[in-house]
N, C-alpha and C. Protein backbone atom coordinates (compact mmCIF):
# COMPACT_ATOMS: atom_id res chain seq x y z
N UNK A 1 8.60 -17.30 14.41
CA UNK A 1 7.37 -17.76 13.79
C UNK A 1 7.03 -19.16 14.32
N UNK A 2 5.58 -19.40 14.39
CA UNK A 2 5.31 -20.44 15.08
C UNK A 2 5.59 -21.58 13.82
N UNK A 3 6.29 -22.95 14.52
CA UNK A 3 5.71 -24.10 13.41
C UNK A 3 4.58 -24.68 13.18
N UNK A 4 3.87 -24.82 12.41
CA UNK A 4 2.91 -25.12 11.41
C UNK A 4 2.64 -26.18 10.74
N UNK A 5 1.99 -26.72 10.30
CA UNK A 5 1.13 -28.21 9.53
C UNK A 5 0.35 -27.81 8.75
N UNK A 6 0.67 -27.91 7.32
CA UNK A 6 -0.69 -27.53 6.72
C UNK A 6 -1.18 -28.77 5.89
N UNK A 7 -2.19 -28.60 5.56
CA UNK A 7 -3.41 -29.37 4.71
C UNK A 7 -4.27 -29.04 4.03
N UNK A 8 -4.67 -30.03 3.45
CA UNK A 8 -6.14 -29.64 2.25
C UNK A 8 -6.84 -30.70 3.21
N UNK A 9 -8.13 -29.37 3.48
CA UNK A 9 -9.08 -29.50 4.54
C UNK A 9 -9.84 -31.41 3.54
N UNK A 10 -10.02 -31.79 4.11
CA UNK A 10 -10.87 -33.07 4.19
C UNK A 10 -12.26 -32.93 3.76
N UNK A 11 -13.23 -33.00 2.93
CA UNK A 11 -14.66 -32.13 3.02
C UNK A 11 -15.44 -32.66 4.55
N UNK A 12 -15.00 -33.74 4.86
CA UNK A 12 -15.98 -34.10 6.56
C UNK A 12 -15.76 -33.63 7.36
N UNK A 13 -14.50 -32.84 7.23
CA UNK A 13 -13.63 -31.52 8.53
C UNK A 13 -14.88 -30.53 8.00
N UNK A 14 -15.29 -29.87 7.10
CA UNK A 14 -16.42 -28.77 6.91
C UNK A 14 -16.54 -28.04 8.55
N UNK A 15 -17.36 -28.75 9.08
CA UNK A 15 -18.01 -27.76 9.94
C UNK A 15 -17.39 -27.14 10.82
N UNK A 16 -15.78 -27.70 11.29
CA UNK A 16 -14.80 -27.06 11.79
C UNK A 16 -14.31 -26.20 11.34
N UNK A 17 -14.33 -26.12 9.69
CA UNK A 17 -14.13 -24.57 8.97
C UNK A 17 -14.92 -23.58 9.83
N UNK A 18 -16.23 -23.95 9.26
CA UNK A 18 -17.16 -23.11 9.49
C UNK A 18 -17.56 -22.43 10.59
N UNK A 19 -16.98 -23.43 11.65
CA UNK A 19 -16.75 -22.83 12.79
C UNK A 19 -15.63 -21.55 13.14
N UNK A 20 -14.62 -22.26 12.50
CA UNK A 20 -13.24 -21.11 12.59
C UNK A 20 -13.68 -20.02 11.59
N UNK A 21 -14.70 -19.72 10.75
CA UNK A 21 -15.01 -18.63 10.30
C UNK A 21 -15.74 -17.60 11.23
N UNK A 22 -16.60 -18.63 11.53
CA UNK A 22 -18.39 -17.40 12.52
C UNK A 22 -17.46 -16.67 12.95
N UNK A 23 -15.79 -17.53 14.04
CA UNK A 23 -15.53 -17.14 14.95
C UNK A 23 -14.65 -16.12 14.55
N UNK A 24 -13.63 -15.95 13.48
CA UNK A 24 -12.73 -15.10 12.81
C UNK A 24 -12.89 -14.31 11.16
N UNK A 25 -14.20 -14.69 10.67
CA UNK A 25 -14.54 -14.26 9.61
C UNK A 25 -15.86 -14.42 8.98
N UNK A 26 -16.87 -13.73 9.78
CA UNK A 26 -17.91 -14.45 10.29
C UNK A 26 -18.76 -13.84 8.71
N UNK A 27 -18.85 -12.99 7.79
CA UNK A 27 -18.88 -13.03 6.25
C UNK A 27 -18.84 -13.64 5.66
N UNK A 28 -18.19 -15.11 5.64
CA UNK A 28 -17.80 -15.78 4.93
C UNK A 28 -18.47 -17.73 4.75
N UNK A 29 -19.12 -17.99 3.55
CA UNK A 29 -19.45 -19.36 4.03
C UNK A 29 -18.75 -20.16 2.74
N UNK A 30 -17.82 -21.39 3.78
CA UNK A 30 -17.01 -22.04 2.81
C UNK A 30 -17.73 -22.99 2.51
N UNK A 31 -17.73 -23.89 1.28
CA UNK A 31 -18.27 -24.49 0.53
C UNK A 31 -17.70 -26.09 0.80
N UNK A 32 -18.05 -27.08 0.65
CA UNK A 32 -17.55 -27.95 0.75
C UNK A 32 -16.86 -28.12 -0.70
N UNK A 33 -17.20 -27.75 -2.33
CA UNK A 33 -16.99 -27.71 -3.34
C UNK A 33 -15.68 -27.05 -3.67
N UNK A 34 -14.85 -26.05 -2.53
CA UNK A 34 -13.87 -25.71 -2.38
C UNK A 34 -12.37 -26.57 -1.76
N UNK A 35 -11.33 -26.20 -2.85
CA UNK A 35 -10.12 -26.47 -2.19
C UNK A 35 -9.83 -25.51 -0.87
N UNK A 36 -9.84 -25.84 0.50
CA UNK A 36 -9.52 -24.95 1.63
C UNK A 36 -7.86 -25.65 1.69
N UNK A 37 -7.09 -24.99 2.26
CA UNK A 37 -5.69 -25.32 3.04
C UNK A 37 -5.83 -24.62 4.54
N UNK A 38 -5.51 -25.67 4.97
CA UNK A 38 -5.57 -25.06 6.53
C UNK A 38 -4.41 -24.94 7.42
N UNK A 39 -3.87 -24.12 8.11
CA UNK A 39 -2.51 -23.81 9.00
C UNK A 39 -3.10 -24.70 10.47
N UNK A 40 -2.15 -25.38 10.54
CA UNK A 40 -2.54 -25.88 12.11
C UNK A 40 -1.01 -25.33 13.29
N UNK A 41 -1.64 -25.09 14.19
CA UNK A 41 -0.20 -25.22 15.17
C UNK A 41 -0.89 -25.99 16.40
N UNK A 42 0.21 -27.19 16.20
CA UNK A 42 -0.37 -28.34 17.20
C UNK A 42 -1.51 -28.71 16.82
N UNK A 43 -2.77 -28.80 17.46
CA UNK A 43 -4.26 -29.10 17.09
C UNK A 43 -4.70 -28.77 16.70
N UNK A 44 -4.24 -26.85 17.01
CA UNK A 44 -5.52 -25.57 16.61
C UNK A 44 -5.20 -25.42 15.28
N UNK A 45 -6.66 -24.87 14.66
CA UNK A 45 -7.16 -24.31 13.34
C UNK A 45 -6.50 -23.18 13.24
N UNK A 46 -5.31 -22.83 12.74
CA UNK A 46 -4.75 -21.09 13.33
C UNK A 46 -4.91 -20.41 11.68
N UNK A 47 -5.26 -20.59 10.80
CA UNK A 47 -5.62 -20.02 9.75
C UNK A 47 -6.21 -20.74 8.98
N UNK A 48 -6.08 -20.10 7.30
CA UNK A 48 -7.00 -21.01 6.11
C UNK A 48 -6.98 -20.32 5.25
N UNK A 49 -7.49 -20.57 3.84
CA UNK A 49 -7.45 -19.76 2.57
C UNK A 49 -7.92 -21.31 1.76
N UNK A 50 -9.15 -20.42 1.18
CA UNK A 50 -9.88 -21.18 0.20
C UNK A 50 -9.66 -21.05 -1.41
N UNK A 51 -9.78 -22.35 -2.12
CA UNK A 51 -9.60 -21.94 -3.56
C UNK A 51 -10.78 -21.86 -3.80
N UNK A 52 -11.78 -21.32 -5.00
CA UNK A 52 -13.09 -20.95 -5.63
C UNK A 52 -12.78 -21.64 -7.24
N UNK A 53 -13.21 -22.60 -7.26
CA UNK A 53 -13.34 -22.51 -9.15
C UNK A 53 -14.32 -22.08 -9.77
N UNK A 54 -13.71 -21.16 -10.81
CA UNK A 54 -14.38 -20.16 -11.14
C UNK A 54 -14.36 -20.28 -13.06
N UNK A 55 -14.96 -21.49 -14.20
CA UNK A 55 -15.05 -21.40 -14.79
C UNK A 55 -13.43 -22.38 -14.85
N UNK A 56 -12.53 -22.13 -15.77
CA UNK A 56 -11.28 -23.00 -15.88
C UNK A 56 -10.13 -21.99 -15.04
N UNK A 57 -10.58 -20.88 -14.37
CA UNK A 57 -9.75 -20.25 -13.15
C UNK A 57 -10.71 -20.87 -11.70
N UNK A 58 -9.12 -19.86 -10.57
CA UNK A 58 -9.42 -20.14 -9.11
C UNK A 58 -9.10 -18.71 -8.55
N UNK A 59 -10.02 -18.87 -7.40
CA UNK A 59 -10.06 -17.08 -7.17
C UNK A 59 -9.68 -17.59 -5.40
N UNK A 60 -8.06 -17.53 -5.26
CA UNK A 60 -7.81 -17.30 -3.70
C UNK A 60 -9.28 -16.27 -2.80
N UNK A 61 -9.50 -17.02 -1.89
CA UNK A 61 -10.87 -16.28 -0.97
C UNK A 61 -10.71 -16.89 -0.05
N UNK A 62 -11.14 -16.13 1.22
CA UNK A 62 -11.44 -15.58 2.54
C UNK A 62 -10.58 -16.54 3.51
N UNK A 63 -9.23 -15.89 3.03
CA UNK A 63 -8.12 -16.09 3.34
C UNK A 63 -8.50 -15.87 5.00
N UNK A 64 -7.94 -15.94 6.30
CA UNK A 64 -8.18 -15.60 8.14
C UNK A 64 -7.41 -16.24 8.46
N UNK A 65 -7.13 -15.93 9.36
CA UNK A 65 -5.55 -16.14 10.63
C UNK A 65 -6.69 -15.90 11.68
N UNK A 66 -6.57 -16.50 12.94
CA UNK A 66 -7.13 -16.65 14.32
C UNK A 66 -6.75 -15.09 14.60
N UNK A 67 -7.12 -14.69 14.79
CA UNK A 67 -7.34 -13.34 15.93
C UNK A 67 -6.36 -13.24 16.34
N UNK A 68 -6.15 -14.04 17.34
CA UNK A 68 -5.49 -14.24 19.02
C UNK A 68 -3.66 -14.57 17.97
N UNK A 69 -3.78 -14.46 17.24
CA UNK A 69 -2.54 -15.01 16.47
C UNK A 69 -2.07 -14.24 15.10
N UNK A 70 -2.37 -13.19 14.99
CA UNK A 70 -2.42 -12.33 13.76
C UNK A 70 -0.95 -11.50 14.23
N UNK A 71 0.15 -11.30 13.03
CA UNK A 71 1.05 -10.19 13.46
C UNK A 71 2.33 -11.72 13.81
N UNK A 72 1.86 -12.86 13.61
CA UNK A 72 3.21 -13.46 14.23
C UNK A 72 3.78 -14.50 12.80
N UNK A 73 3.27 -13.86 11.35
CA UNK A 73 3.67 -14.11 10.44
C UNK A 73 2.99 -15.77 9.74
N UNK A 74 2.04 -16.11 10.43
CA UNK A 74 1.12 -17.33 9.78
C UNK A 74 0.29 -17.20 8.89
N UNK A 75 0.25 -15.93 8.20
CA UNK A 75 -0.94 -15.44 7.01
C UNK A 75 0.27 -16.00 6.04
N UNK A 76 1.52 -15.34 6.20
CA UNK A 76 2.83 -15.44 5.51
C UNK A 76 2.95 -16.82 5.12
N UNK A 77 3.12 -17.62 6.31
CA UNK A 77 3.27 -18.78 5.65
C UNK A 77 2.74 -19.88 5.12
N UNK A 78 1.14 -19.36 5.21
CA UNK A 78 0.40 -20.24 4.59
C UNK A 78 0.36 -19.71 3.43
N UNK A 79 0.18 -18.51 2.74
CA UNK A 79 0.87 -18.08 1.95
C UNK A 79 1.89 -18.48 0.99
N UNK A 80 2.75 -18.74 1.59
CA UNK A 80 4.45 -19.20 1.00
C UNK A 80 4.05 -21.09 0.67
N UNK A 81 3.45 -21.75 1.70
CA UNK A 81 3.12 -23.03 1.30
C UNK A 81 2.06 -22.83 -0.34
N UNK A 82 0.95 -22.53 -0.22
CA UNK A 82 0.49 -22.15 -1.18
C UNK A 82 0.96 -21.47 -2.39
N UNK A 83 2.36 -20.81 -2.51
CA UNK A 83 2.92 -20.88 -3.72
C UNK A 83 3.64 -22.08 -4.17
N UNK A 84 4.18 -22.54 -3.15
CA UNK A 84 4.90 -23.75 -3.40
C UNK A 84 4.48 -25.14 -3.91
N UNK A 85 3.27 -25.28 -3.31
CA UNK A 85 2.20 -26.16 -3.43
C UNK A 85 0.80 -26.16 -4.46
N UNK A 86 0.40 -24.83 -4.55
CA UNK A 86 -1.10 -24.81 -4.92
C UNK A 86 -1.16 -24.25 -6.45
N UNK A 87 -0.69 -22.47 -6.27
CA UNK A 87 -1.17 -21.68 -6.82
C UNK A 87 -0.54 -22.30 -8.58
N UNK A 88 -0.88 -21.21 -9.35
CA UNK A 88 -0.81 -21.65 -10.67
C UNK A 88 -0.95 -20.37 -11.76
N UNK A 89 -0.89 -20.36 -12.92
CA UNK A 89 -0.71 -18.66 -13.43
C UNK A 89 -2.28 -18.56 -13.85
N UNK A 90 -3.21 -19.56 -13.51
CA UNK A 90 -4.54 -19.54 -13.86
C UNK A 90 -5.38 -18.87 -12.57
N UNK A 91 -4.47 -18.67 -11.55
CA UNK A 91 -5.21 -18.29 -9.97
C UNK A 91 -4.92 -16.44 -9.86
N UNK A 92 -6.58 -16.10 -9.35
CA UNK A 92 -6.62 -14.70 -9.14
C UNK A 92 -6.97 -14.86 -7.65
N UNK A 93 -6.58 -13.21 -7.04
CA UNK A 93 -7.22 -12.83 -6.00
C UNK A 93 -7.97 -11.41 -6.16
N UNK A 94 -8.52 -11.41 -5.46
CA UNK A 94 -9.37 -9.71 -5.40
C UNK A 94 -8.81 -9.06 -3.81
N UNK A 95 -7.79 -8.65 -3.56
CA UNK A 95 -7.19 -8.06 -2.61
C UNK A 95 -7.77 -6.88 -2.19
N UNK A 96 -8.02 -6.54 -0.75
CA UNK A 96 -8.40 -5.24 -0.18
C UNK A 96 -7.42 -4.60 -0.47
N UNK A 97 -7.55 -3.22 -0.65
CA UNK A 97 -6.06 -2.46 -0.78
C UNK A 97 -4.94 -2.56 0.28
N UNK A 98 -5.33 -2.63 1.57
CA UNK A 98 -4.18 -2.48 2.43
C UNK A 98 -3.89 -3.89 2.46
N UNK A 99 -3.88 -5.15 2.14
CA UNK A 99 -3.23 -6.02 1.63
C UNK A 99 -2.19 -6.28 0.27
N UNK A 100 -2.81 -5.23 -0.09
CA UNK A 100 -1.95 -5.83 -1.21
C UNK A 100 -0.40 -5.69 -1.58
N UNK A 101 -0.04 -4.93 -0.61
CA UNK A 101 1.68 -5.56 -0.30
C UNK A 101 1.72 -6.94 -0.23
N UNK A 102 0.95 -7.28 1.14
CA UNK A 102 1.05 -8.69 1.30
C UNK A 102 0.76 -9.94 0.10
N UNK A 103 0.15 -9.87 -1.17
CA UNK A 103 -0.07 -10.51 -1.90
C UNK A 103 0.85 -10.47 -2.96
N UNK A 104 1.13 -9.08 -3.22
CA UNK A 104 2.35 -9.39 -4.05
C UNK A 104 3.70 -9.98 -3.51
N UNK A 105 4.05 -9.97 -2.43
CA UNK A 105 5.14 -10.62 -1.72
C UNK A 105 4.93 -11.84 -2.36
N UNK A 106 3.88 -12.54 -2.56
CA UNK A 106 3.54 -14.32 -2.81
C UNK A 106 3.70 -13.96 -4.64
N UNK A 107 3.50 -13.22 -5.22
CA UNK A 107 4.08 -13.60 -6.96
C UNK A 107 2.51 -13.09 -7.19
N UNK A 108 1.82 -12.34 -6.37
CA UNK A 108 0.55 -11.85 -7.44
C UNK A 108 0.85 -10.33 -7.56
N UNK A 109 0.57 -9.99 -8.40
CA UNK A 109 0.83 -8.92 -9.37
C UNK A 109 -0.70 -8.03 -9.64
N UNK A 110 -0.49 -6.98 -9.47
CA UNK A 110 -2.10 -6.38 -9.89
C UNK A 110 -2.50 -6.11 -11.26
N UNK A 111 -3.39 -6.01 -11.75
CA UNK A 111 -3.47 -6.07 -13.15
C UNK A 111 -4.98 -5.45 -13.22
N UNK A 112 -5.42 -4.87 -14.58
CA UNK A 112 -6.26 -3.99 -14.47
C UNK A 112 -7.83 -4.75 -14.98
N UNK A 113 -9.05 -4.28 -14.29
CA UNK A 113 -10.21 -5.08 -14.51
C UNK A 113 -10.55 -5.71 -15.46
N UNK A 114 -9.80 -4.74 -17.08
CA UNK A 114 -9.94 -5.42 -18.35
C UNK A 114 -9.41 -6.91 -18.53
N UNK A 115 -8.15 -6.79 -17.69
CA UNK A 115 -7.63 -7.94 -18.04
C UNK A 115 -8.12 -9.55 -16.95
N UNK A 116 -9.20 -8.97 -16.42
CA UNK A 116 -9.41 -10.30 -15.95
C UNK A 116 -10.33 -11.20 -16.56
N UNK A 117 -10.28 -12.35 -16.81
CA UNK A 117 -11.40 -13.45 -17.79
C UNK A 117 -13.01 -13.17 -17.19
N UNK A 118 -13.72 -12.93 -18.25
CA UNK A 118 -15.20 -12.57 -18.00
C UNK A 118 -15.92 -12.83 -16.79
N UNK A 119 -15.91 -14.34 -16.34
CA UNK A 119 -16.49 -14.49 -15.16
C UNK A 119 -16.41 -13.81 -13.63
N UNK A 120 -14.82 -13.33 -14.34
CA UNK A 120 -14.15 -13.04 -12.87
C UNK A 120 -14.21 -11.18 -12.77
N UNK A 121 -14.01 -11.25 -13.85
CA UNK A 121 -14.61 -9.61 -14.15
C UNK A 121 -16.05 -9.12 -13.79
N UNK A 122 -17.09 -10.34 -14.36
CA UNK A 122 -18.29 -10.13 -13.44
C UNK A 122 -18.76 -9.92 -12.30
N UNK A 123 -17.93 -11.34 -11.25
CA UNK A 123 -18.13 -11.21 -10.10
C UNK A 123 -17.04 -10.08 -9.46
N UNK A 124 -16.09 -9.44 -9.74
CA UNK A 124 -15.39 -8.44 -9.42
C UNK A 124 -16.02 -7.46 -9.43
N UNK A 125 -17.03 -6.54 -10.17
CA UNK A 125 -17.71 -5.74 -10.86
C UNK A 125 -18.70 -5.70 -9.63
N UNK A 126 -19.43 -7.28 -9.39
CA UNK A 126 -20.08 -7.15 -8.16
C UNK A 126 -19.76 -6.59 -7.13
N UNK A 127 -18.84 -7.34 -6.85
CA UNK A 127 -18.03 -7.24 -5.09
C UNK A 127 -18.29 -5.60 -4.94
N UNK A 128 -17.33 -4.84 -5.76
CA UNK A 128 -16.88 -3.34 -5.95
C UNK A 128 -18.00 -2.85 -6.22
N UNK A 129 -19.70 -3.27 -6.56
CA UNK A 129 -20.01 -2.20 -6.63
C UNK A 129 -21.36 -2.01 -5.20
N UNK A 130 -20.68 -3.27 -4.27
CA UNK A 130 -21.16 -3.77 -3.21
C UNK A 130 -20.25 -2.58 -2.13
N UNK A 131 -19.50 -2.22 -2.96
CA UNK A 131 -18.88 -0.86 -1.60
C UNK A 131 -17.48 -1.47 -1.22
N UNK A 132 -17.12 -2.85 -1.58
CA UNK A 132 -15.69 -3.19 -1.14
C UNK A 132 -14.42 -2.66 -2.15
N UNK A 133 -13.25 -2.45 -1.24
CA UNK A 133 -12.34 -1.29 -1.86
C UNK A 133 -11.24 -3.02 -2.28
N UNK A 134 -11.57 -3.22 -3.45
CA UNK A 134 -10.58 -4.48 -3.97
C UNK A 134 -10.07 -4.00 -5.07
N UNK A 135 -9.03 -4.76 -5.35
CA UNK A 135 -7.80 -4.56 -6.47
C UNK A 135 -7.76 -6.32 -6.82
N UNK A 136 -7.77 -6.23 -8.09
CA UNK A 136 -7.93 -7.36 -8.68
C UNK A 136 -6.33 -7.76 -9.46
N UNK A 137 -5.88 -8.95 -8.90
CA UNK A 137 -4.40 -9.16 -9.14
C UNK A 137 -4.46 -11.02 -9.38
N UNK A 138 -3.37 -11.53 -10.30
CA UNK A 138 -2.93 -12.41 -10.97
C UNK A 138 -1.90 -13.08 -10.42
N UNK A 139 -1.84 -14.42 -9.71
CA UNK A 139 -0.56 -14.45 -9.46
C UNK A 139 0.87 -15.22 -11.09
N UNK A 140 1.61 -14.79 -10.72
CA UNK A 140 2.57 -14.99 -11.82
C UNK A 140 3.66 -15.91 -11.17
N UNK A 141 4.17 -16.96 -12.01
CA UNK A 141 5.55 -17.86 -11.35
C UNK A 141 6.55 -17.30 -12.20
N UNK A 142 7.67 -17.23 -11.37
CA UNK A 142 8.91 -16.71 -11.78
C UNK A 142 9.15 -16.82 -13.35
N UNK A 143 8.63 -17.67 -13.47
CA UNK A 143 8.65 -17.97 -15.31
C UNK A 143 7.79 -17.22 -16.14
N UNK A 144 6.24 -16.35 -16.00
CA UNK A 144 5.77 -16.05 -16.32
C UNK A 144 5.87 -14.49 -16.67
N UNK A 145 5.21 -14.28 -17.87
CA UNK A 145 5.45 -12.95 -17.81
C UNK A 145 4.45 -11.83 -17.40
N UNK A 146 5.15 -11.10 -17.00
CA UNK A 146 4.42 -9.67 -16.71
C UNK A 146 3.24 -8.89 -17.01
């Protein structure tokens, strides 16, 4: 696995996000109002994953790994920094299905639409009825329960 540097993007870095999106996740527009963490190796932008506040929750979003660099385990460890560092039992994600191995590996847990807090149930409700195949999951710390 490559070594890595991560950070909480700067808001005057912005347009370098935005750039590493067009180019690897071109759906997606990050906010300056967002917590981003960014994976660096050496100089390059080699991933990212944004927080969303969402009412007194945070909704992990539009998580990307560089292309040219996918498969060599840097989704993982920005990932793994972000439990260590970020996440909290107040943070959701809305996972595509064929991710969601990968999310529960990090302590999120799937849990069913009822149980997500109104706002997030709303905009979930959206997404899904926009045609995207998501599973709505919680992450939990070892302390928390089930």
């Amino acid at each position: 696995m490559p070594e890595l540097k991560f950070e909480h993007l700067d808001p005057i870095k912005l347009p370098l996000l935005k750039r590493f999106y067009k180019q690897h996740y071109p759906s997606t527009k990050p906010k300056s109002d967002e917590l981003s963490i960014v994976a660096y190796s050496g100089l390059s932008m080699v991933a990212v994953v944004r927080f969303r506040s969402i009412a007194e929750y945070r909704l992990l979003t539009g998580m990307a790994v560089d292309d040219s660099k996918r498969g060599e385990g840097i989704g993982s460890q920005l990932l793994n920094y972000c439990v260590n560092e970020i996440l909290a039992a107040n943070d959701f994600c809305f996972s595509y299905s064929h991710l969601q191995h990968f999310y529960e590996q990090a302590n999120f847990k799937k849990i069913d639409i009822e149980e997500l807090p109104n706002d997030l149930r709303t905009l979930f409700l959206r997404y899904s009825q926009n045609g995207k195949d998501l599973i709505p999951m919680q992450f939990f710390t070892e302390h928390s329960e089930v």
